[in-house]
Protein backbone atom coordinates (compact mmCIF):
# COMPACT_ATOMS: atom_id res chain seq x y z
CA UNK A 1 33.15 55.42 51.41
CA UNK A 2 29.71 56.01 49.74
CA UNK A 3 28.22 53.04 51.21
CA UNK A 4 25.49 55.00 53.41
CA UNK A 5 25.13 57.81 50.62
CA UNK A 6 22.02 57.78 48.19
CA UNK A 7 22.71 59.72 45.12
CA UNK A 8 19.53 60.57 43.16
CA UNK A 9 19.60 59.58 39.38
CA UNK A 10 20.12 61.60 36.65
CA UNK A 11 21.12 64.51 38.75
CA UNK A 12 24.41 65.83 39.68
CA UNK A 13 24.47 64.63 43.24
CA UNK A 14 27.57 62.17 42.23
CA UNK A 15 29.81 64.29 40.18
CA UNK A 16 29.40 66.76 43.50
CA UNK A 17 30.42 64.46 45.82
CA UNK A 18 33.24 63.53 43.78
CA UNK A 19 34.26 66.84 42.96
CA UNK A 20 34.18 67.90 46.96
CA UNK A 21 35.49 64.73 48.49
CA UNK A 22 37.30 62.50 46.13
CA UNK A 23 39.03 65.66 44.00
CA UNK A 24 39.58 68.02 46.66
CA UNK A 25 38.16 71.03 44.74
CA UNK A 26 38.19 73.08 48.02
CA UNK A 27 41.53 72.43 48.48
CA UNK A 28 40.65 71.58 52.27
CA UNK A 29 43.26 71.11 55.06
CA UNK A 30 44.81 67.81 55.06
CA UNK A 31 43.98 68.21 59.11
CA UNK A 32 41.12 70.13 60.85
CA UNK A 33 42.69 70.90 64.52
CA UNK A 34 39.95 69.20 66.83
CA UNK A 35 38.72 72.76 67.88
CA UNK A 36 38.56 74.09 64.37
CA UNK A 37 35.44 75.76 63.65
CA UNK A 38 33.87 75.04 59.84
CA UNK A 39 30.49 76.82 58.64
CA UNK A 40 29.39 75.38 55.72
CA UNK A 41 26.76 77.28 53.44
CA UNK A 42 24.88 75.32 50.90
CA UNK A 43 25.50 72.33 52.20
CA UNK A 44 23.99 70.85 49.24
CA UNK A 45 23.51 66.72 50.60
CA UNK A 46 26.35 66.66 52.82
CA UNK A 47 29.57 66.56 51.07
CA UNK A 48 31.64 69.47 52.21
CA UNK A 49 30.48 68.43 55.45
CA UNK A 50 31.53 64.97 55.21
CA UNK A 51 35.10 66.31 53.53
CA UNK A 52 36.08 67.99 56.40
CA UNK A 53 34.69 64.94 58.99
CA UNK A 54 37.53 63.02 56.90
CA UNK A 55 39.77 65.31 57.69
CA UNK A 56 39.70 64.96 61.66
CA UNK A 57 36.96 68.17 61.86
CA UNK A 58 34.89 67.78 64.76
CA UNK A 59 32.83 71.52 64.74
CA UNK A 60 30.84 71.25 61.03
CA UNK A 61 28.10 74.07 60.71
CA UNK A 62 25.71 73.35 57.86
CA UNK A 63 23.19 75.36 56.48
CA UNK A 64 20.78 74.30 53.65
CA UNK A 65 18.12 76.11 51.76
CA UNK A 66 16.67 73.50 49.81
CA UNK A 67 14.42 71.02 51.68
CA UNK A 68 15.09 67.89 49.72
CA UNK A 69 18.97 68.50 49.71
CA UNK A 70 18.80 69.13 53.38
CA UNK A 71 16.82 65.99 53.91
CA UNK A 72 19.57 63.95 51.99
CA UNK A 73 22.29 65.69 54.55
CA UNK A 74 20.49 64.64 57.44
CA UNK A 75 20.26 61.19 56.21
CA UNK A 76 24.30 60.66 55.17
CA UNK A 77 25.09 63.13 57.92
CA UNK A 78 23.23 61.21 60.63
CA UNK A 79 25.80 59.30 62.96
CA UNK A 80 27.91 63.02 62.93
CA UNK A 81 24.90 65.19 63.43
CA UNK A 82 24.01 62.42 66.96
CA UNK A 83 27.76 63.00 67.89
CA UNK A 84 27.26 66.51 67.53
CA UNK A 85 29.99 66.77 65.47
CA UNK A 86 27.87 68.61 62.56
CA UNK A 87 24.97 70.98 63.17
CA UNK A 88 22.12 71.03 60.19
CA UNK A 89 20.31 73.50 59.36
CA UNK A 90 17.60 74.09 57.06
CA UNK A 91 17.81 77.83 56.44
CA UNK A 92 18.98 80.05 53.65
CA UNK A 93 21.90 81.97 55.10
CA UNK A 94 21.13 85.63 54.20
CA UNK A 95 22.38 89.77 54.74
CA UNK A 96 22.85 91.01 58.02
CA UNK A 97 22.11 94.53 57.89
CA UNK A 98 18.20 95.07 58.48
CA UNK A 99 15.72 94.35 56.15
CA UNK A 100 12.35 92.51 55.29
CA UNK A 101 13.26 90.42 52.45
CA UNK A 102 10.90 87.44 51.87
CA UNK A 103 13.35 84.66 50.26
CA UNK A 104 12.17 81.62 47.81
CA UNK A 105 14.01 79.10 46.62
CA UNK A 106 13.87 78.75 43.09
CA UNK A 107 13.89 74.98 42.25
CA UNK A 108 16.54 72.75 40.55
CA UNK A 109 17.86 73.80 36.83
CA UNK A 110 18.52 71.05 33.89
CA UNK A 111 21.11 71.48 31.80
CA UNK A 112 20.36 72.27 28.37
CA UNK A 113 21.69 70.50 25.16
CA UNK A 114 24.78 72.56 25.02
CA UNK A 115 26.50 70.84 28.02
CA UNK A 116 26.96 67.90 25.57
CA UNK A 117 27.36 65.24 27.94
CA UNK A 118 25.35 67.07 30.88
CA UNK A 119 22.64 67.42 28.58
CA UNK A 120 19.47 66.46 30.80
CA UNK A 121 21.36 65.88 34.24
CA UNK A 122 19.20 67.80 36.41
CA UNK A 123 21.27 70.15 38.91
CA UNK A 124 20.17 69.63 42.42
CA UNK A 125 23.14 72.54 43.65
CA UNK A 126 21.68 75.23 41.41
CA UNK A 127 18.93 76.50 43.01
CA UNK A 128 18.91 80.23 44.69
CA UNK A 129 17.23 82.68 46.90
CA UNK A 130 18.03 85.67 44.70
CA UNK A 131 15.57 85.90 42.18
CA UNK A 132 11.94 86.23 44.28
CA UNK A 133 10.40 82.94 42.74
CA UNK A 134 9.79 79.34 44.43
CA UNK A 135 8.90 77.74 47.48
CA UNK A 136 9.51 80.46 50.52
CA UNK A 137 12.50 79.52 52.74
CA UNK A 138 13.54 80.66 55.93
CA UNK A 139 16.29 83.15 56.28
CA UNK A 140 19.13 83.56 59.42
CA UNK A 141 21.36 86.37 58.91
CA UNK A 142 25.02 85.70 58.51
CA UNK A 143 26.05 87.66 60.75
CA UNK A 144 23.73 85.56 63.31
CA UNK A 145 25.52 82.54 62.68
CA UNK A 146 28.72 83.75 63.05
CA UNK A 147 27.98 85.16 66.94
CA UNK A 148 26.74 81.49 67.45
CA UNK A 149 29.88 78.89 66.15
CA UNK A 150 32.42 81.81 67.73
CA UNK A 151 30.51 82.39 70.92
CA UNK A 152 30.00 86.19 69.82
CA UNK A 153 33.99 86.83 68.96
CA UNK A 154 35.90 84.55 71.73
CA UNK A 155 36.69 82.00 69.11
CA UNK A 156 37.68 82.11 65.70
CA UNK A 157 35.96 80.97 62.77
CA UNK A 158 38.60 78.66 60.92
CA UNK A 159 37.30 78.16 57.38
CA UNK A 160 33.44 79.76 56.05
CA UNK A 161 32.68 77.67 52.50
CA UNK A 162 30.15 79.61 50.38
CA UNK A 163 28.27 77.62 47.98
CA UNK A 164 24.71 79.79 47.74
CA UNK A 165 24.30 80.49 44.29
CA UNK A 166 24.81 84.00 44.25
CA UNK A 167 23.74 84.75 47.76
CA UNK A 168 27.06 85.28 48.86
CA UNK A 169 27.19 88.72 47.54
CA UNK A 170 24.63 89.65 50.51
CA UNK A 171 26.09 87.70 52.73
CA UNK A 172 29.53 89.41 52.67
CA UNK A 173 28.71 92.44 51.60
CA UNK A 174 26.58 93.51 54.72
CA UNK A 175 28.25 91.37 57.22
CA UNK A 176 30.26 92.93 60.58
CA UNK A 177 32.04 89.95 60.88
CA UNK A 178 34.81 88.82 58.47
CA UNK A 179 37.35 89.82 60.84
CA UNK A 180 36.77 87.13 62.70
CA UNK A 181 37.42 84.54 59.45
CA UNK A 182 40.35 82.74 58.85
CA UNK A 183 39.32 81.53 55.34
CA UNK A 184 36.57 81.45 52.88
CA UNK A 185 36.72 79.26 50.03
CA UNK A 186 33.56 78.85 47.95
CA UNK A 187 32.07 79.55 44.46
CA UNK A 188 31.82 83.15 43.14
CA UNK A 189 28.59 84.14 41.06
CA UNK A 190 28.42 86.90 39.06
CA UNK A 191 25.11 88.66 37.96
CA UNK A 192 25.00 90.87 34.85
CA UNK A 193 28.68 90.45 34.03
CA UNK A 194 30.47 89.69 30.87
CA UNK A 195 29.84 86.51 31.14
CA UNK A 196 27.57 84.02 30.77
CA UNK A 197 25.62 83.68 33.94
CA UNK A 198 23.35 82.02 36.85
CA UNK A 199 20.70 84.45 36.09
CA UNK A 200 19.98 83.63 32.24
CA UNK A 201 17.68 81.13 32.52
CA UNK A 202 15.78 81.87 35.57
CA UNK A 203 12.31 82.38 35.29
CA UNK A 204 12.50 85.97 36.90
CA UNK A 205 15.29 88.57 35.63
CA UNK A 206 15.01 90.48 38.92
CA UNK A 207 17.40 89.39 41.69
CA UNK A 208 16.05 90.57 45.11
CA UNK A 209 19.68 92.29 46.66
CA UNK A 210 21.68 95.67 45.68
CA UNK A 211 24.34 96.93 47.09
CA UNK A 212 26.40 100.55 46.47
CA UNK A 213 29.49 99.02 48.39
CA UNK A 214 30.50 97.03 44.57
CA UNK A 215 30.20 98.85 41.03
CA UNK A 216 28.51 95.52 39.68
CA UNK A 217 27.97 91.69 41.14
CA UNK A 218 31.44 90.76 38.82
CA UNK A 219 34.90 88.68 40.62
CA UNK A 220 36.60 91.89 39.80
CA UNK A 221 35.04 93.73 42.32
CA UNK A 222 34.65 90.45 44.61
CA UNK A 223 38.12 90.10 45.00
CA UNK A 224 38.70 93.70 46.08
CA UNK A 225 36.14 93.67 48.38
CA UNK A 226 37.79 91.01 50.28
CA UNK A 227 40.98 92.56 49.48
CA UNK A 228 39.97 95.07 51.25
CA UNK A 229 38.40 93.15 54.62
CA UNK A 230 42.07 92.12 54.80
CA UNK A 231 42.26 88.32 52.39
CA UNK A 232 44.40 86.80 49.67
CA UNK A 233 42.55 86.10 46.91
CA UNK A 234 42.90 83.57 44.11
CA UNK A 235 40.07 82.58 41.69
CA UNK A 236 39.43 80.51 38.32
CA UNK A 237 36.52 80.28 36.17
CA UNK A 238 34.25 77.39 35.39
CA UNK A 239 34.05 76.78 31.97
CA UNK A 240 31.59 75.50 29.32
CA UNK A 241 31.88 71.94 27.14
CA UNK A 242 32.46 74.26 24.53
CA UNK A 243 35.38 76.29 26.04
CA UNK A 244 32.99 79.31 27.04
CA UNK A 245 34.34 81.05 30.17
CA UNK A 246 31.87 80.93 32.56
CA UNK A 247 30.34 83.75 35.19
CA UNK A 248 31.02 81.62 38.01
CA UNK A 249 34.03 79.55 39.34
CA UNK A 250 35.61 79.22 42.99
CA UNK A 251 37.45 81.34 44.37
CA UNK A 252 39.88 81.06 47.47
CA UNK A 253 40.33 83.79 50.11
CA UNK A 254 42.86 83.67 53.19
CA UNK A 255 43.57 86.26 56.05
CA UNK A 256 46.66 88.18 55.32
CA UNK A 257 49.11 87.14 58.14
């Protein structure tokens, strides 16, 4: 299976592709129908992508902010990507209400000494676009990419995966367009929560989005927003080596029939 896959040592590029393909963490489909639209968003090098490929999909949007990562996807993604059965993209998927917000992507993070046996590993899925610092990426509203994969509305879109380190509070939260989602599955990241968080080691404090449609950035008020756009929503947190509940985890969201 990972035959034509290059995982980059010391990182985390593995235990991702593991966690996605081999362990199901998405909880995917056993079958994609053939016309099944999939938008995937932090494609990271491929793996959702490749998850759903297994799975009989045949209509893969992926969207990368990271250059290197995107590279990788392109590479393991290539015989797909010439059948047109995935689209790449390198592009940080961003709000879709107006706005002139310049987005950088701020690197990869290592994990510190406290993730006992992470300790080192260097996370090549933790980099954002919400904190203002980094190499400047280019930005497609969501909202933009949803008009393309359901030909503005006349298809559906059957599952959207969020992976964006936090960007998927602007993505949602200013988007016109959930209606026409089946199911979003993803991780959740909370900023200035309770708990511990993506933003405490980042070398700027400052995230670059706000919103007065959520009383904070915490899965509390996450899950009733999509409540709200009309989804079923279940959700566990990550946690630390330690036992530490973490501000992030995935979270599962499906259209109320």
């Amino acid at each position: 299976m990972t035959d034509a896959w290059s995982f980059r040592p010391g990182t985390l590029d593995r235990m991702i592709f593991d966690g996605v393909v081999a362990l199901d963490e998405y909880r995917l489909p056993e079958r994609f129908e053939p016309d099944d639209v999939v938008v995937d968003v932090g494609a990271h090098i491929g793996s959702f992508a490749y998850a759903v490929l297994l799975r009989g999909g045949k209509h893969v949007w992926s969207l990368e902010a990271d250059r290197t990562n995107c590279a990788f996807a392109a590479e393991h993604l290539r015989p797909y990507v010439d059948q047109r059965y995935v689209r790449l993209m390198h592009a940080a998927v961003w709000r879709s209400d107006p706005n002139d917000d310049e987005l950088r992507f701020d690197g990869y993070q290592v994990f510190p000494q406290s993730f006992l046996d992470l300790a080192g590993v260097v996370n090549t899925g933790g980099g954002s676009v919400m904190w203002g610092v980094g190499e400047p990426v280019q930005k497609v509203a969501f909202d933009d990419v949803v008009d393309l994969v359901t030909d503005r509305g006349e298809r559906r879109l059957r599952l959207l995966k969020l992976d964006c380190e936090g960007a998927e509070w602007p993505i949602l939260l200013t988007s016109r367009r959930l209606h026409l989602i089946d199911e979003i599955v993803g991780e959740f990241h909370e900023i200035g929560g309770s708990f511990l968080e993506i933003g405490e080691d980042r070398l700027s404090k400052a995230h670059v989005f706000h919103s007065d449609r959520v009383a904070g950035f915490t899965v509390e008020e996450f899950v009733r927003f999509l409540n709200d756009a009309g989804f079923c929503v279940t959700y566990r947190r990550h946690l630390r080596p330690n036992g530490a509940l973490e501000g992030y985890g995935l979270f599962f969201a499906t259209r109320e029939q």
